[in-house]
N, C-alpha and C. Protein backbone atom coordinates (compact mmCIF):
# COMPACT_ATOMS: atom_id res chain seq x y z
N UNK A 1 248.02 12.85 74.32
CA UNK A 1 248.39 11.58 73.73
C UNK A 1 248.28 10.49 74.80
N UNK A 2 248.03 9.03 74.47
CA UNK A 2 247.90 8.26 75.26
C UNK A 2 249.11 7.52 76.11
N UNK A 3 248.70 7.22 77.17
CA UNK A 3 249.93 6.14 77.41
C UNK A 3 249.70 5.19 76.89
N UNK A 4 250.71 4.90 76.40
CA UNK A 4 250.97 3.45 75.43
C UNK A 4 250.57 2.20 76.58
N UNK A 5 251.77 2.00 77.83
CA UNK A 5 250.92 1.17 78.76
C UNK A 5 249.54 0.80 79.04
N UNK A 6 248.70 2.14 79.47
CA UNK A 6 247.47 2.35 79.46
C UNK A 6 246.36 1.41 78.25
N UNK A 7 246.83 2.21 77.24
CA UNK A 7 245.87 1.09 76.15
C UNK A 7 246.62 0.07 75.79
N UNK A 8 247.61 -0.77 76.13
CA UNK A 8 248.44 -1.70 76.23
C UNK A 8 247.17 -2.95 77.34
N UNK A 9 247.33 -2.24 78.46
CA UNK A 9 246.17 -2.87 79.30
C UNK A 9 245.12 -3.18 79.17
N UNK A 10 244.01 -1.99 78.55
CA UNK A 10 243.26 -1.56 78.19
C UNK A 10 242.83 -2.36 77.47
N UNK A 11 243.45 -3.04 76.21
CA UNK A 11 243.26 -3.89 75.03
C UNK A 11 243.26 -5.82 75.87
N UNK A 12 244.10 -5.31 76.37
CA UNK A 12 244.56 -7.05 77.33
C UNK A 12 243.57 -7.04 78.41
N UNK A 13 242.43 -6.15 78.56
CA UNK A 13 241.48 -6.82 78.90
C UNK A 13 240.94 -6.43 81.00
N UNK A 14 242.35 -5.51 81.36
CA UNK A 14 242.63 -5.10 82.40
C UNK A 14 241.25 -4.25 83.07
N UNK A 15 240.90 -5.17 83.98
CA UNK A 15 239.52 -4.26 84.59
C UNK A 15 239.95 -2.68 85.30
N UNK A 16 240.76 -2.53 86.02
CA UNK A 16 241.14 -1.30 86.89
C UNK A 16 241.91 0.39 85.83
N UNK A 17 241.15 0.32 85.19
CA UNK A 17 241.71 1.92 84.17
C UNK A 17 241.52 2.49 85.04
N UNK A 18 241.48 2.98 86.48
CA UNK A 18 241.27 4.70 87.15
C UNK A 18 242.48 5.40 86.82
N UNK A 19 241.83 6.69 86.91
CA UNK A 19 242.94 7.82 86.26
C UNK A 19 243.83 7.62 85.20
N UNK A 20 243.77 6.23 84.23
CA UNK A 20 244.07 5.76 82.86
C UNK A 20 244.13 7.19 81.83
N UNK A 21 245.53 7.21 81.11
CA UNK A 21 245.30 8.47 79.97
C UNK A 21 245.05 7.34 78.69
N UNK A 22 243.87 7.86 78.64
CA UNK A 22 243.53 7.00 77.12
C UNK A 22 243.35 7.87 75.99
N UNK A 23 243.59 9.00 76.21
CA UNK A 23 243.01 9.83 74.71
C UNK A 23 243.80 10.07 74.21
N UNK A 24 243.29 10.49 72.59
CA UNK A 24 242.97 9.77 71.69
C UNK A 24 243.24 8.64 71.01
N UNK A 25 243.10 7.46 72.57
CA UNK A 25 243.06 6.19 71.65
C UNK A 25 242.16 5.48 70.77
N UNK A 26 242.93 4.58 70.24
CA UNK A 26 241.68 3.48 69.36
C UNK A 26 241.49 2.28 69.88
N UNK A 27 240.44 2.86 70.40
CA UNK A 27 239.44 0.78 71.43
C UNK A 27 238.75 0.79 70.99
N UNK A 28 238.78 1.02 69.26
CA UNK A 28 237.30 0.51 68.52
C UNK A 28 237.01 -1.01 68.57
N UNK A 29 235.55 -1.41 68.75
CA UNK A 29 235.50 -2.95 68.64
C UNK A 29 236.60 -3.84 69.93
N UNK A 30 236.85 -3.19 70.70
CA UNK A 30 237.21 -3.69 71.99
C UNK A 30 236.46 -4.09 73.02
N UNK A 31 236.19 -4.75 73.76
CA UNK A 31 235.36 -5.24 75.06
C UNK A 31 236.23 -4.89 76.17
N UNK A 32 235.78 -3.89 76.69
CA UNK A 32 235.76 -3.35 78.03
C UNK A 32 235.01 -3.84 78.96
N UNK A 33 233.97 -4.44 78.94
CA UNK A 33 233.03 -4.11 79.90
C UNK A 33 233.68 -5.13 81.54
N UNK A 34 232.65 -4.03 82.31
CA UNK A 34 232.91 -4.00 83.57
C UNK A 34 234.61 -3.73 84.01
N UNK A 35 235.05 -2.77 83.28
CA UNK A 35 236.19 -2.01 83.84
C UNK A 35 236.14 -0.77 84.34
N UNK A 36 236.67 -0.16 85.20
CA UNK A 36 236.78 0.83 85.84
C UNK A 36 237.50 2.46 85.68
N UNK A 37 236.69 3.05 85.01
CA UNK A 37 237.40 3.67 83.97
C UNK A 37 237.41 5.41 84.92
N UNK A 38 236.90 4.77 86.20
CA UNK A 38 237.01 6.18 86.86
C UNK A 38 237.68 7.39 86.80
N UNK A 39 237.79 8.17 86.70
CA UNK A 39 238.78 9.39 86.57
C UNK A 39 239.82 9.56 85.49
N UNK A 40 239.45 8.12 84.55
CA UNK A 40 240.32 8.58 83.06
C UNK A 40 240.18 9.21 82.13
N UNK A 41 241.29 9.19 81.82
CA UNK A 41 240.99 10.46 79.93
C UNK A 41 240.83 9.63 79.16
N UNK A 42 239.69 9.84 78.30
CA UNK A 42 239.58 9.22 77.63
C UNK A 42 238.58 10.20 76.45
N UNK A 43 239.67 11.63 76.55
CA UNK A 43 239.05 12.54 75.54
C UNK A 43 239.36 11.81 74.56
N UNK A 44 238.85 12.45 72.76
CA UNK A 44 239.25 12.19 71.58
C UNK A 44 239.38 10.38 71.43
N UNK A 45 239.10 9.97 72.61
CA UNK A 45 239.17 8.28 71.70
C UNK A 45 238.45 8.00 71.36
N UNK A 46 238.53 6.58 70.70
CA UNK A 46 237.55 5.95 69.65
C UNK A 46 237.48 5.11 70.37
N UNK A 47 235.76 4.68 70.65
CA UNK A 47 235.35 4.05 71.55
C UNK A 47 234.39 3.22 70.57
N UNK A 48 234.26 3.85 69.31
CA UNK A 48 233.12 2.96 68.38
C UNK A 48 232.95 1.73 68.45
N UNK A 49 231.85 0.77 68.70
CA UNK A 49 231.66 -0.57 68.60
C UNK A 49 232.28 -1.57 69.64
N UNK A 50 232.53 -0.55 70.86
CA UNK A 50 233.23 -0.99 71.73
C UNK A 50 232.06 -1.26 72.96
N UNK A 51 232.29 -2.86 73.65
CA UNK A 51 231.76 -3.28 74.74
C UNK A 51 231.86 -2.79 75.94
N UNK A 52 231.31 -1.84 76.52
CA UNK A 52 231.55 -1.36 77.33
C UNK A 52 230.37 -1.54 79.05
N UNK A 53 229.25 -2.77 78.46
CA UNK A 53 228.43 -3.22 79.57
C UNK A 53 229.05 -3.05 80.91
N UNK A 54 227.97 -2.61 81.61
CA UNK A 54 228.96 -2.50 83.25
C UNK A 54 230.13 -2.12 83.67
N UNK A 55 230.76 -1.38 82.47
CA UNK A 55 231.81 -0.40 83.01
C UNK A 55 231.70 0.81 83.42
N UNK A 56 232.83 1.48 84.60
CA UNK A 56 232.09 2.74 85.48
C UNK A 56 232.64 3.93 84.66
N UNK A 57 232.36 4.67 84.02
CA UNK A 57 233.10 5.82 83.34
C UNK A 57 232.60 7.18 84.29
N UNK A 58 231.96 6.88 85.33
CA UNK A 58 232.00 7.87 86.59
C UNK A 58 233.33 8.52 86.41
N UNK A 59 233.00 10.03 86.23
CA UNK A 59 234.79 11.05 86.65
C UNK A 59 234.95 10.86 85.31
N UNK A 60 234.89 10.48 84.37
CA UNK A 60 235.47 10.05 83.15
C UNK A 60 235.88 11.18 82.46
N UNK A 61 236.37 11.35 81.44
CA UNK A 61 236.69 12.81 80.58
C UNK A 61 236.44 12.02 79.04
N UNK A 62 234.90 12.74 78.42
CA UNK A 62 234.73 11.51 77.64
C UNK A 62 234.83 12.45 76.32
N UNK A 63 234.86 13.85 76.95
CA UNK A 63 235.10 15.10 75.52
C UNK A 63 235.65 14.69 74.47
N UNK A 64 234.67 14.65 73.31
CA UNK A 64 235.00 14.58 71.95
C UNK A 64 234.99 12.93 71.64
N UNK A 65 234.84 12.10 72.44
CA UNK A 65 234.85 10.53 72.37
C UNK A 65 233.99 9.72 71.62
N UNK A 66 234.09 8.87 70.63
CA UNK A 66 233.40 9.02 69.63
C UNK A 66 232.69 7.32 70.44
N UNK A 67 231.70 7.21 70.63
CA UNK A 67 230.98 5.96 71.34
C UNK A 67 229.87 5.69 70.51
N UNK A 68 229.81 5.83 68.89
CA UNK A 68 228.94 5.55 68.24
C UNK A 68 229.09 4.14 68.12
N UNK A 69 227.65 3.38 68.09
CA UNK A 69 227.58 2.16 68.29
C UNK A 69 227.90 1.65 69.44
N UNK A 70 228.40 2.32 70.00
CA UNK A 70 229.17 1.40 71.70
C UNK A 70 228.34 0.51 72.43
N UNK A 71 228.14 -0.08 73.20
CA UNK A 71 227.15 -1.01 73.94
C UNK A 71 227.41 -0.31 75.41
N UNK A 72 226.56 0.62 75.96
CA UNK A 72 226.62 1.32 77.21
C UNK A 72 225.79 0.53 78.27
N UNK A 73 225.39 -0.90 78.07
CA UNK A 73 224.01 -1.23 78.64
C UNK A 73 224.84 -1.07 80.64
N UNK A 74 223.98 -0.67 80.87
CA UNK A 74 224.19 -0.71 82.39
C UNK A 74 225.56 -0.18 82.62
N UNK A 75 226.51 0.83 81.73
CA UNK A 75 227.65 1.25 82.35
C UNK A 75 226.98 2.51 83.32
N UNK A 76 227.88 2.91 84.08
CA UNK A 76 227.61 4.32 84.97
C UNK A 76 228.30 5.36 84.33
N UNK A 77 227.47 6.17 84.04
CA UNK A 77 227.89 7.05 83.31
C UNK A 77 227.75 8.83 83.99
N UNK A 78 229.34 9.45 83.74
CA UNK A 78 229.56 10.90 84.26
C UNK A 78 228.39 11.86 84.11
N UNK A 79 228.32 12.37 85.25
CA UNK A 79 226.94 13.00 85.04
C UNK A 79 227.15 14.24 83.76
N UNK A 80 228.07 14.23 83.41
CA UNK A 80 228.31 14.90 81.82
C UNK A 80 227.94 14.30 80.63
N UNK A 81 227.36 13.39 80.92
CA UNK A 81 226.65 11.97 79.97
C UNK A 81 226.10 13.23 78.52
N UNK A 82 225.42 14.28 78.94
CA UNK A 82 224.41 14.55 78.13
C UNK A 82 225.88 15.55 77.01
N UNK A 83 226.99 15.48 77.07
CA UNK A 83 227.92 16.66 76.58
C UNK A 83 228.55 15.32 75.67
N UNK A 84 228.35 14.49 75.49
CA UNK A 84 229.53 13.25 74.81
C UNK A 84 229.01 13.11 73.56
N UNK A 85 230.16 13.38 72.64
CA UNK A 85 229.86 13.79 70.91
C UNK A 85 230.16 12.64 70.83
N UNK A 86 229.17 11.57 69.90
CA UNK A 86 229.15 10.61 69.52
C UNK A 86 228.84 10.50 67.92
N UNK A 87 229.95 10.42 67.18
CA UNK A 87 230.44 10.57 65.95
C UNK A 87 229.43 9.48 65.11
N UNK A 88 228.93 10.17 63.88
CA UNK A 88 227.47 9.36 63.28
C UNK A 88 228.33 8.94 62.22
């Protein structure tokens, strides 16, 4: 479960998420981008339609994370990139 703080931040726009527990939150249609999402959980969330340009999800835990539609342009992405279920 998430920390409430965490996507409290998360939503308000906070660039620094490392080691952030975000799963299974809902940041659908949220703008992230260029936040730092290093080493967070961010299993089981909903990431759909979410801005995520130039954010680092390096270390990330993106298992089961649904990033359909997401805007990944230029984020860095966990070299587990090719394992991330993206919900159709």
């Amino acid at each position: 479960m998430a920390n409430p703080d965490d996507v409290a931040r998360a939503r308000a726009g906070d660039k620094n998420l490392n080691g952030a527990n975000l799963s299974g939150a809902d940041l659908s249609n949220a703008y992230l981008g260029g936040a730092n999402f290093s080493g967070a959980n961010l299993s089981d969330a909903n990431l759909s339609n979410s801005g995520l340009v130039d954010a680092n999800l390096a270390n990330a835990d993106l298992s089961g994370a649904n990033l359909s539609g997401a805007d990944l342009s230029d984020a860095i992405l966990p070299d587990s990139w090719q394992s991330i279920v993206a919900a159709r």
